[in-house]
Protein backbone atom coordinates (compact mmCIF):
# COMPACT_ATOMS: atom_id res chain seq x y z
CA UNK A 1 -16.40 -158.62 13.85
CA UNK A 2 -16.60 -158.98 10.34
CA UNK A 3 -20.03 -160.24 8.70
CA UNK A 4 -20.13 -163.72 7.67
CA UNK A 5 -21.32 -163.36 3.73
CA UNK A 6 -25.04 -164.89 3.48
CA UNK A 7 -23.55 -166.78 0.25
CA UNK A 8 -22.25 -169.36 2.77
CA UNK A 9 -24.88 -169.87 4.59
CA UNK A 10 -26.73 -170.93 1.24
CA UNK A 11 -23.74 -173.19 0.41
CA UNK A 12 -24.71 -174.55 3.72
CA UNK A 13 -28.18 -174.89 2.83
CA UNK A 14 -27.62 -176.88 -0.61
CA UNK A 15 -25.43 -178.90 1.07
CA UNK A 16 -28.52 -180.42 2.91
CA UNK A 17 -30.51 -180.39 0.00
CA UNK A 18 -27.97 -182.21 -1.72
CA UNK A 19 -27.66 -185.07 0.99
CA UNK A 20 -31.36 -185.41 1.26
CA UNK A 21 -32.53 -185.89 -2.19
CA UNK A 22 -29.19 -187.89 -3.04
CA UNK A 23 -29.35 -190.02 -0.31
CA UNK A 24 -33.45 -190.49 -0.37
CA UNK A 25 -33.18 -191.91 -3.71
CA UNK A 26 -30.04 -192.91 -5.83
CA UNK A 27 -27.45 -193.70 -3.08
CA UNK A 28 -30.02 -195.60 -1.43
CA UNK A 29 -31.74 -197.08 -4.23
CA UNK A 30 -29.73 -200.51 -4.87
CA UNK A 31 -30.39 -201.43 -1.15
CA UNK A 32 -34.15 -201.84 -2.63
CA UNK A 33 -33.52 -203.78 -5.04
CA UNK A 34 -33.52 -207.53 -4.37
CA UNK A 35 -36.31 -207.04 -1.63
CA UNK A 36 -38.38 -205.36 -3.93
CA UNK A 37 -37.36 -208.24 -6.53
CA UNK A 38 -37.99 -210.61 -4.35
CA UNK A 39 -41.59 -209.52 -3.18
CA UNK A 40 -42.53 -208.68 -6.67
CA UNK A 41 -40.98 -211.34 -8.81
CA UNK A 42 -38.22 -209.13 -10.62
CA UNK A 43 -35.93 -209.50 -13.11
CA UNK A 44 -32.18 -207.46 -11.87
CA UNK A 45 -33.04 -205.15 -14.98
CA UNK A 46 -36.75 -204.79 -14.23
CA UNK A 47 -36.03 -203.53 -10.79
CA UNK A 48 -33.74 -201.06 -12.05
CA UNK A 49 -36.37 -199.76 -13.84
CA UNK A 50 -37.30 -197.59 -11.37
CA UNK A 51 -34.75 -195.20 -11.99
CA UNK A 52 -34.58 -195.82 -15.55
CA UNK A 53 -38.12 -194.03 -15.49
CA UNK A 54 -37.29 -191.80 -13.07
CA UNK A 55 -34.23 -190.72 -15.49
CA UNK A 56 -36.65 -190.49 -18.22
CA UNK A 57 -39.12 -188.18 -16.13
CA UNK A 58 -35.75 -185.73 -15.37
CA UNK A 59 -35.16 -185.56 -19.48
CA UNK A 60 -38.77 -184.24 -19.90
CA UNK A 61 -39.39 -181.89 -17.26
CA UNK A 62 -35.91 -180.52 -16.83
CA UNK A 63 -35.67 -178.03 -19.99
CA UNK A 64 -38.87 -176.70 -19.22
CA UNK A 65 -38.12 -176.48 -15.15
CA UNK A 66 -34.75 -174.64 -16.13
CA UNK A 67 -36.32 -172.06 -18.08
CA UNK A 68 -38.82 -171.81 -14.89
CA UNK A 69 -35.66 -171.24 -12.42
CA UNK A 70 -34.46 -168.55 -15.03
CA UNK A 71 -37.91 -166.37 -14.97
CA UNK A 72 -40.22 -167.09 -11.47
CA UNK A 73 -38.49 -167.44 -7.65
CA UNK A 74 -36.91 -170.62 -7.12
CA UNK A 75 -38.30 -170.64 -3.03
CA UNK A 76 -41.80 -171.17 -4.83
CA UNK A 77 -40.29 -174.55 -7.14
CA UNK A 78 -38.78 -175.53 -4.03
CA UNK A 79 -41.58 -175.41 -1.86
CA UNK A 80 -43.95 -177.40 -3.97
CA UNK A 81 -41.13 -179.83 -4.68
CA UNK A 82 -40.75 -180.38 -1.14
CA UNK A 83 -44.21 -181.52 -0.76
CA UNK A 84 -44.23 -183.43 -3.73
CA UNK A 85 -41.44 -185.24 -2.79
CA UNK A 86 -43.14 -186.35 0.60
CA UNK A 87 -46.51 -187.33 -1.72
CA UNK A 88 -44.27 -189.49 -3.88
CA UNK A 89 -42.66 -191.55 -1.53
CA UNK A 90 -45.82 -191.97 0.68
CA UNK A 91 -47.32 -193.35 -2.74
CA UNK A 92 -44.73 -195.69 -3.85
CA UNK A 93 -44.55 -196.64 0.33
CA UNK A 94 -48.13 -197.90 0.16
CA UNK A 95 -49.03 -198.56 -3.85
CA UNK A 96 -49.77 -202.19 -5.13
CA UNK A 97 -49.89 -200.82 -8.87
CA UNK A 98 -46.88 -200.47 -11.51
CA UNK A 99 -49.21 -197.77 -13.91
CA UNK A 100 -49.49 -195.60 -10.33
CA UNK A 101 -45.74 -195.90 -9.57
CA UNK A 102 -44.34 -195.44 -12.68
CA UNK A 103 -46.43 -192.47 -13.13
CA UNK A 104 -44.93 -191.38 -9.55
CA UNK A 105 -41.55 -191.90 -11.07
CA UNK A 106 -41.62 -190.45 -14.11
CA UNK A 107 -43.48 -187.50 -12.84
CA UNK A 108 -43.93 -185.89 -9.40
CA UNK A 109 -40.28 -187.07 -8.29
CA UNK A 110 -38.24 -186.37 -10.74
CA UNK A 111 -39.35 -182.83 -10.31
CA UNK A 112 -39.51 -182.73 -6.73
CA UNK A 113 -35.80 -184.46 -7.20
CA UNK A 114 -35.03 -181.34 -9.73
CA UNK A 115 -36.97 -178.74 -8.41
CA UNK A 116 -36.07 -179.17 -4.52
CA UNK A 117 -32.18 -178.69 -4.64
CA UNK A 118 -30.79 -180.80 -8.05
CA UNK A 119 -31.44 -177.89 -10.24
CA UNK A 120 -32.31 -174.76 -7.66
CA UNK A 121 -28.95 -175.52 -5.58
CA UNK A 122 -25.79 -174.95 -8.30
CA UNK A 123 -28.59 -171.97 -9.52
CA UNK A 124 -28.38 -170.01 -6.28
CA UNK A 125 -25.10 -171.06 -5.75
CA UNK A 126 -23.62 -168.94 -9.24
CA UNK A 127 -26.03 -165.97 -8.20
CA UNK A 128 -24.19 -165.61 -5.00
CA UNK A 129 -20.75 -165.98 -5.98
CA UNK A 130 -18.28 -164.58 -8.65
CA UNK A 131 -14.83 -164.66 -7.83
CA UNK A 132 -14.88 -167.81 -5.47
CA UNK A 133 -18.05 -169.82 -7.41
CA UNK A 134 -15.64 -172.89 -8.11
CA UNK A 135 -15.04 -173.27 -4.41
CA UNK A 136 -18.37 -172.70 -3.65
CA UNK A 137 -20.09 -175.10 -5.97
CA UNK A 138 -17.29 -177.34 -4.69
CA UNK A 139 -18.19 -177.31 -1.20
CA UNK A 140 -22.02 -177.58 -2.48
CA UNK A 141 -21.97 -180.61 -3.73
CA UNK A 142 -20.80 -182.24 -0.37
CA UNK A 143 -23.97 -182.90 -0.05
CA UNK A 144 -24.13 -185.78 -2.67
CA UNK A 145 -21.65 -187.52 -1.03
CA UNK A 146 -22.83 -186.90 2.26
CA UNK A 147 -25.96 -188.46 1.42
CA UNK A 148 -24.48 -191.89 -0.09
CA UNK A 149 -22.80 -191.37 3.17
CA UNK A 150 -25.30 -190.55 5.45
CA UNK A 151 -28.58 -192.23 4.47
CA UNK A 152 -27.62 -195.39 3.03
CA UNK A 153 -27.34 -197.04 6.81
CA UNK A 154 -30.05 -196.04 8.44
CA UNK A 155 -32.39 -197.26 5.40
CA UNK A 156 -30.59 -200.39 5.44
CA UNK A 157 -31.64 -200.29 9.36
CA UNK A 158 -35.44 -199.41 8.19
CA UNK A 159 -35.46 -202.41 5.51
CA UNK A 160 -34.49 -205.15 7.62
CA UNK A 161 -36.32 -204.24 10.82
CA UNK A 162 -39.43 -202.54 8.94
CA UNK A 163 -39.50 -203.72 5.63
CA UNK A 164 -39.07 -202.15 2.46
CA UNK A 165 -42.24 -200.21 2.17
CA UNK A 166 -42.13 -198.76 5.51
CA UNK A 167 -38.60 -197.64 5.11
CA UNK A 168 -39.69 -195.74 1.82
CA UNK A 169 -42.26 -194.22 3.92
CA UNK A 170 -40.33 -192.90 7.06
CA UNK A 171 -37.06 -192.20 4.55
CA UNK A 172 -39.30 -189.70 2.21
CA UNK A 173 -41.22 -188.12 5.08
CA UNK A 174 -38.54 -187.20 7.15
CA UNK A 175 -36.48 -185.80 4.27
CA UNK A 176 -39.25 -183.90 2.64
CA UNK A 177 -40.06 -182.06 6.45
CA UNK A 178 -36.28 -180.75 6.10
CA UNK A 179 -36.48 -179.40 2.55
CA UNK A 180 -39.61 -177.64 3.00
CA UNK A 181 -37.80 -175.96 6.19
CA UNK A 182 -35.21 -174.80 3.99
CA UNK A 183 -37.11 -173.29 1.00
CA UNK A 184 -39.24 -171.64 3.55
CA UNK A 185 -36.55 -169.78 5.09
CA UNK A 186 -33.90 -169.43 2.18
CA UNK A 187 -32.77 -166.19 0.24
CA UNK A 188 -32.33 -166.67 -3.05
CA UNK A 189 -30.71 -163.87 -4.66
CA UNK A 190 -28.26 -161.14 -2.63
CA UNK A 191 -29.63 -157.73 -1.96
CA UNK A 192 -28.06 -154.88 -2.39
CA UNK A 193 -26.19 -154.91 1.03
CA UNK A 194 -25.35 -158.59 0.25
CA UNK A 195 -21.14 -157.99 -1.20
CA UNK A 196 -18.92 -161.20 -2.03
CA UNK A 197 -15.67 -160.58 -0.74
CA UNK A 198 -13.18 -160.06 -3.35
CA UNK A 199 -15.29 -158.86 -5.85
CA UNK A 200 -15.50 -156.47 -8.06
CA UNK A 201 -18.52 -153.60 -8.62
CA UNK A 202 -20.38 -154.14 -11.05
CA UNK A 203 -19.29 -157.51 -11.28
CA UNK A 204 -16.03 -159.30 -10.86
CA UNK A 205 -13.38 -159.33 -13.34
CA UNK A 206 -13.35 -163.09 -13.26
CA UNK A 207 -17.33 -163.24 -14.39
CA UNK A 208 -16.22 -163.26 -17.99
CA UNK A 209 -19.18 -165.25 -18.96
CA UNK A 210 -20.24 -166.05 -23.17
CA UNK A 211 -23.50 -165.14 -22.38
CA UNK A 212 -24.15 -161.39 -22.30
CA UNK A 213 -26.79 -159.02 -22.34
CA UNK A 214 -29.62 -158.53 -20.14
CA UNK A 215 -31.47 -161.69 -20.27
CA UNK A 216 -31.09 -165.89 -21.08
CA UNK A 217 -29.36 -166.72 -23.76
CA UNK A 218 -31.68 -168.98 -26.02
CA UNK A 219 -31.65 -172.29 -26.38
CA UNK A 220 -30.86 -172.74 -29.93
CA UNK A 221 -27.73 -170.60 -29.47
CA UNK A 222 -26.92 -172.85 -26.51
CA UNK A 223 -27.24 -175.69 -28.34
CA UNK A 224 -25.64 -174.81 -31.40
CA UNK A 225 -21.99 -174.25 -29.16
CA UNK A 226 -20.00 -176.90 -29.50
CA UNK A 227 -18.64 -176.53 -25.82
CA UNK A 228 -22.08 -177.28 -24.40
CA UNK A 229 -21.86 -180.55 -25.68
CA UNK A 230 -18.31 -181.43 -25.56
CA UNK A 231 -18.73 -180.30 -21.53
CA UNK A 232 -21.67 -182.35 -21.04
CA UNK A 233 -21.38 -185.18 -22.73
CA UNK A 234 -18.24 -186.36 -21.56
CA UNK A 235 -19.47 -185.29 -17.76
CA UNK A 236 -22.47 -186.80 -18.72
CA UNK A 237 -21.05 -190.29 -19.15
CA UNK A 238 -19.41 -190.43 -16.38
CA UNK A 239 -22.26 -189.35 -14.47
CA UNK A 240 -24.06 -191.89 -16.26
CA UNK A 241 -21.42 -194.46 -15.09
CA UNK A 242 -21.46 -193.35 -11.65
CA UNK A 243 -25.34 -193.98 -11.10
CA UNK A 244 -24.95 -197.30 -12.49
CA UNK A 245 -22.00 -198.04 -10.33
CA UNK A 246 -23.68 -196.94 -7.23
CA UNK A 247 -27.09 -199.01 -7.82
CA UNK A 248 -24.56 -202.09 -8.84
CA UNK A 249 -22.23 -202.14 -5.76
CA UNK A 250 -25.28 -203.22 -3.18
CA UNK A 251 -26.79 -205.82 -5.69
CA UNK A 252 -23.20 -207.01 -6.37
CA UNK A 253 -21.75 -206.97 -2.89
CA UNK A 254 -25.46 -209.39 -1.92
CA UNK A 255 -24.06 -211.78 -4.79
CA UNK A 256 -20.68 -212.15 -3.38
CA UNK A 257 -22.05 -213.41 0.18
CA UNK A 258 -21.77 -209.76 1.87
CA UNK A 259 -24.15 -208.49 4.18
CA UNK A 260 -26.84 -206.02 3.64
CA UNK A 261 -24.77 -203.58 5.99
CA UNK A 262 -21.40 -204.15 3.92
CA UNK A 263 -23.16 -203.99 0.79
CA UNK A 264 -24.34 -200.36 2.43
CA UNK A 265 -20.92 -200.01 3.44
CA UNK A 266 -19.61 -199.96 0.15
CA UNK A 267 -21.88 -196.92 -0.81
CA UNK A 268 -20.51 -195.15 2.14
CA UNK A 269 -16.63 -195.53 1.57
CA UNK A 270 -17.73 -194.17 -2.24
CA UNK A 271 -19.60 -191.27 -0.55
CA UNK A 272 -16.54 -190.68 1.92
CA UNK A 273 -14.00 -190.84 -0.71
CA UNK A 274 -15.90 -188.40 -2.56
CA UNK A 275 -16.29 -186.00 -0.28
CA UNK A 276 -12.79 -186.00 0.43
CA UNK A 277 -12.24 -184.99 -3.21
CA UNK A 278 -14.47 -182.34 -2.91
CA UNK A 279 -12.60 -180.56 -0.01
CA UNK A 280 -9.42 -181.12 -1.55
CA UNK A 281 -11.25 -179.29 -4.93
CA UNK A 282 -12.48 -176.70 -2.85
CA UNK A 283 -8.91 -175.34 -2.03
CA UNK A 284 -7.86 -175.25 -5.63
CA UNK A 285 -11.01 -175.06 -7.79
CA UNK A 286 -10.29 -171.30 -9.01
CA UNK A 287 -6.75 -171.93 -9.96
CA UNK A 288 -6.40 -174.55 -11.86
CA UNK A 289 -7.41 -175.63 -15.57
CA UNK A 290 -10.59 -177.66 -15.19
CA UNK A 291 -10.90 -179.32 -18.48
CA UNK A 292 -6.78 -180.86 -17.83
CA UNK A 293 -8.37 -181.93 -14.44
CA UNK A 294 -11.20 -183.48 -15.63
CA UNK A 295 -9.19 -185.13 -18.66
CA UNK A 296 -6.53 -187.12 -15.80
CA UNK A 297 -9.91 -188.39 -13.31
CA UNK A 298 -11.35 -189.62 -16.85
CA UNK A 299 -7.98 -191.53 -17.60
CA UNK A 300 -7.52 -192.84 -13.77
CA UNK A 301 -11.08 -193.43 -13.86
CA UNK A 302 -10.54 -196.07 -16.89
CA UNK A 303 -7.95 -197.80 -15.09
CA UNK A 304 -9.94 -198.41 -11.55
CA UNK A 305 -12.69 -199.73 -13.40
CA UNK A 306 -10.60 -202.54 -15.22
CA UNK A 307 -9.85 -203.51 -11.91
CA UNK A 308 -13.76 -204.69 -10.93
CA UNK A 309 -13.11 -207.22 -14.09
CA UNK A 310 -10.30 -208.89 -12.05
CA UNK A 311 -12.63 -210.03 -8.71
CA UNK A 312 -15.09 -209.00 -6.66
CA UNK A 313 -13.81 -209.33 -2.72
CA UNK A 314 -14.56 -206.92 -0.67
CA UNK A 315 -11.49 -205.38 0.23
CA UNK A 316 -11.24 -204.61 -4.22
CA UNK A 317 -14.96 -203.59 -3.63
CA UNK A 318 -14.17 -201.21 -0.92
CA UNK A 319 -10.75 -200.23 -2.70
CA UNK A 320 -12.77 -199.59 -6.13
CA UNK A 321 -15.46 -197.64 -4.54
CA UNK A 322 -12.90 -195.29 -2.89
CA UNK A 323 -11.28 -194.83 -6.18
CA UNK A 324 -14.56 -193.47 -8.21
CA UNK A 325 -15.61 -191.72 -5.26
CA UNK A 326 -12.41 -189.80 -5.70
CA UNK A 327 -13.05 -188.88 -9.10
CA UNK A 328 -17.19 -188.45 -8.82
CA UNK A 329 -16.45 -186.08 -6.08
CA UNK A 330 -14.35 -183.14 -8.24
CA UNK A 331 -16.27 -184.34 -11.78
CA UNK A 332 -19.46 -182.81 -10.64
CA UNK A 333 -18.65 -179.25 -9.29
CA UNK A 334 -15.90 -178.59 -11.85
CA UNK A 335 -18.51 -179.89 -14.89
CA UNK A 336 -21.22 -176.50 -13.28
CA UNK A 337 -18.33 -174.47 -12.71
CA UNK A 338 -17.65 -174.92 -16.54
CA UNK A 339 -21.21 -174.02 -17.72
CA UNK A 340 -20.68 -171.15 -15.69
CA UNK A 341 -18.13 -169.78 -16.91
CA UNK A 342 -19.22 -169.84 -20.33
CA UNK A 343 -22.90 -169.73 -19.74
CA UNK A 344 -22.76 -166.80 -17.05
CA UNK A 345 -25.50 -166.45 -14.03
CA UNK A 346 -28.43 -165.45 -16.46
CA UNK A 347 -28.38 -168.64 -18.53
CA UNK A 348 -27.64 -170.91 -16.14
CA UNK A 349 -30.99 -172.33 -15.21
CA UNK A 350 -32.04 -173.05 -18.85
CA UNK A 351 -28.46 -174.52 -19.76
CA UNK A 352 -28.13 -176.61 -16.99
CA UNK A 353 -31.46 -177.71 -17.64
CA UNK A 354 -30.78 -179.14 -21.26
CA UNK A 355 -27.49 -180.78 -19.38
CA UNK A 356 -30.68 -182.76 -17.62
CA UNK A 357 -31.81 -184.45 -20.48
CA UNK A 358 -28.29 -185.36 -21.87
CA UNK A 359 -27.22 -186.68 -18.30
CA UNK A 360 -30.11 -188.59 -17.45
CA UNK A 361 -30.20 -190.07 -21.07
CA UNK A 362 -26.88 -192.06 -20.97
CA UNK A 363 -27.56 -192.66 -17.33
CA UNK A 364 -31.43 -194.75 -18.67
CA UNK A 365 -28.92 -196.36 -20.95
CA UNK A 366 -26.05 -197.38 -18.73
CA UNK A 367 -28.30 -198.56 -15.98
CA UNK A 368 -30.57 -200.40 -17.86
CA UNK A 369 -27.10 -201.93 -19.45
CA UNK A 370 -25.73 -202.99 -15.76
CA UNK A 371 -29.06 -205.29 -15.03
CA UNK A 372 -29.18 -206.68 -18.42
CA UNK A 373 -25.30 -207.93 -18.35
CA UNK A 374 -26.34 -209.47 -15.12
CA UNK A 375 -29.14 -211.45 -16.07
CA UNK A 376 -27.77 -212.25 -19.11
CA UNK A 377 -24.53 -213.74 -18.18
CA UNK A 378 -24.55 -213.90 -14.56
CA UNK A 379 -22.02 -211.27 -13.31
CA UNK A 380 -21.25 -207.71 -14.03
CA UNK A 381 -17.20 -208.03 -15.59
CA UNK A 382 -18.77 -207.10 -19.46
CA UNK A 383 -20.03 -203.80 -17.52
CA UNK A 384 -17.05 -202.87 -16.12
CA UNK A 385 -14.95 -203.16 -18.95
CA UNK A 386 -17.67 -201.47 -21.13
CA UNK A 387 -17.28 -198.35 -18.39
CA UNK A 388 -13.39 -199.27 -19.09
CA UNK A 389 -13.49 -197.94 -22.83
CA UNK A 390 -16.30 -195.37 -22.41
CA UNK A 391 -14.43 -193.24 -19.51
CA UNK A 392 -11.51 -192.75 -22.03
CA UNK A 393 -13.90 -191.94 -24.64
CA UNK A 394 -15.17 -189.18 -22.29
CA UNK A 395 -11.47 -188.15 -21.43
CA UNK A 396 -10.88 -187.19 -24.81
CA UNK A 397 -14.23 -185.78 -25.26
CA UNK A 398 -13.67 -183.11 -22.53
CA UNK A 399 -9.85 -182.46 -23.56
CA UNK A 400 -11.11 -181.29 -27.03
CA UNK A 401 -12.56 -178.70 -25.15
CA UNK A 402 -9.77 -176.81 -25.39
CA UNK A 403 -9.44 -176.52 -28.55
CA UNK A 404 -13.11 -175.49 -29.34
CA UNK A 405 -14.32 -171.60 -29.71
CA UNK A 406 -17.88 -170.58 -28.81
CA UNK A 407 -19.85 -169.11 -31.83
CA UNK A 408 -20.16 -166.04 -32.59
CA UNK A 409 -24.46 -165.34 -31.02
CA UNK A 410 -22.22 -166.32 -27.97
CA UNK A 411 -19.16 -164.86 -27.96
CA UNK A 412 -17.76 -161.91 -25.25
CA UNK A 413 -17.21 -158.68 -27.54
């Protein structure tokens, strides 16, 4: 019987990762919001704070936690992130002050969120494969969609029978157990009896990456290519769009007379839809031209969000949220394969940690953007037709892409 490739089973393990941290905190994050609101006096845009600092935290620490992944074992960032993730939610579960939990959101979770699988997950995944690394990444980041599929539910089932504070409690130890169990028992790089099928010795013909030579690439090279910001900035806002979306559908879904379990619903058909996309990207992720791919789900993207400015029942809800989960689903792998293939497996940690920073940026803004529409004008239509214009801004964005050559500190010989 052949041997199953230990690459897998780390695809397997990020997969969990994924659905953990995802689902712990920004899939489930808008069913906290008019509870915590309401028990703390709230504006909409004050209680999405939360993850506007949170963003903030992930623009400061990742850089520096990238170049960490790229130099020292990622088991030993995941460890401690795993048990800083369970401090952080036991803190926020039982703290009265906003100086301690902002201080718990703009530092110890955003790197436990980083260090335990956002940033160490599409990192092992590109050391372990070559030749099928979009597929792999692909079927990776199941696990973001898993956990807006997973999670969201049963923390909806914690809030109303437990309350809010309890829920945050039970959610962040339970999750934090399982990622410590996984960076205690991971591999993280393949040994020398560990062979990708299909590839290549020394390395496979399709590893044709810009960044060559024995070590990182720095990071004023990196960011002096005009690719690493025509990549991630288009990816980046719709990323940015998608985290808004996500925290808006409970919040919006309450509004329109839906119940807490449809408004967690709604999260879940995204999720599903998502994960759908992902499978169907997994089969064709290494033969077709990503940037074309990622230029049509910006352009469809546009369309499905003019559609939230038309009404707000939940069968356009449910429809809408199927639609971007669709399109969130294949953005995210094909965005890492990118930076892989013209980053290559020894810069990977640092560049996808300036993609942090970029990400996270737009996402503060867009967020932040989504409550104050609301309170300002009493509905969310201005946000949606803001995320309208901005997804064909990011469709062009990435389609220049094509046309762009890295510089010559980066270029393959």
């Amino acid at each position: 019987m052949p041997r199953i490739y230990y690459g897998w089973a780390v695809v397997t393990a990020t997969i969990i990762t994924y659905t953990l941290i995802m689902g712990a905190t920004y899939s489930s994050y808008g069913l906290f919001v008019l509870p915590i609101s309401k028990d703390l006096g709230l504006s909409r845009a004050n209680a999405n704070t939360g993850i506007i600092i949170m963003n903030l935290g992930m623009m400061m620490q990742a850089p520096l936690l990238g170049m960490l992944l790229d130099r020292v074992p990622a088991r030993r960032i995941m460890i401690l992130s795993s048990l800083l993730f369970i401090a952080s939610f036991a803190v926020l579960a039982r703290s009265h002050s906003f100086w301690v939990n902002g201080a718990v959101l703009a530092l110890s979770l955003p790197f436990a969120f980083k260090g335990a699988g956002s940033l160490t997950a599409p990192l092992l995944i590109v050391r372990w494969f070559t030749v099928q690394r979009g597929r792999a990444l692909a079927i990776s980041q199941l696990g973001l969609s898993l956990g807006g599929l997973l999670l969201p539910p049963v923390v909806a089932a914690l809030i109303e029978h437990q309350g809010w504070r309890n829920a945050l409690l039970v959610t962040g130890a339970s999750c934090g157990a399982l990622l410590l169990a996984i960076s205690l028992v991971l591999r993280e790089r393949p040994g020398p009896n560990d062979r990708e099928p299909g590839a290549v010795l020394p390395a496979a013909a399709s590893e044709r990456p810009v960044a060559r030579g024995p070590g990182p690439v720095k990071i004023g090279a990196i960011l002096r290519t005009s690719q690493f910001w025509t990549i991630n900035l288009s990816c980046g806002l719709v990323a940015a769009m998608s985290s808004a979306l996500l925290i808006t559908l409970a919040p919006l879904a309450r509004e329109e007379g839906l119940s807490m379990m449809q408004a967690a619903s709604l999260v879940s058909v995204m999720s599903g839809f998502s994960i759908a996309s992902m499978l169907l990207l997994a089969l064709v992720a290494d033969r077709i031209d990503r940037i074309v791919l990622l230029t049509i789900l910006f352009v469809v993207g546009s369309a499905f969000s003019l559609t939230l400015t038309v009404s707000h029942t939940y069968a356009l809800l449910v429809s809408a949220a199927a639609a971007m989960g669709l399109i969130q689903g294949a953005t995210v792998p094909t965005q890492y394969a990118l930076l892989a293939d013209r980053f290559g497996a020894a810069s990977y940690g640092v560049v996808t940690g300036l993609t942090v920073p970029l990400v996270a940026g737009l996402g503060m803004i867009t967020i932040r953007y989504g409550g104050e529409v609301f309170d300002r004008t009493g509905d969310y239509g201005a946000l949606f037709m803001t995320f309208a214009v901005l997804q064909l801004v990011a469709a062009g964005t990435i389609f220049v892409t094509r046309f762009t050559r890295a510089r010559a500190a980066l270029a393959t010989p």
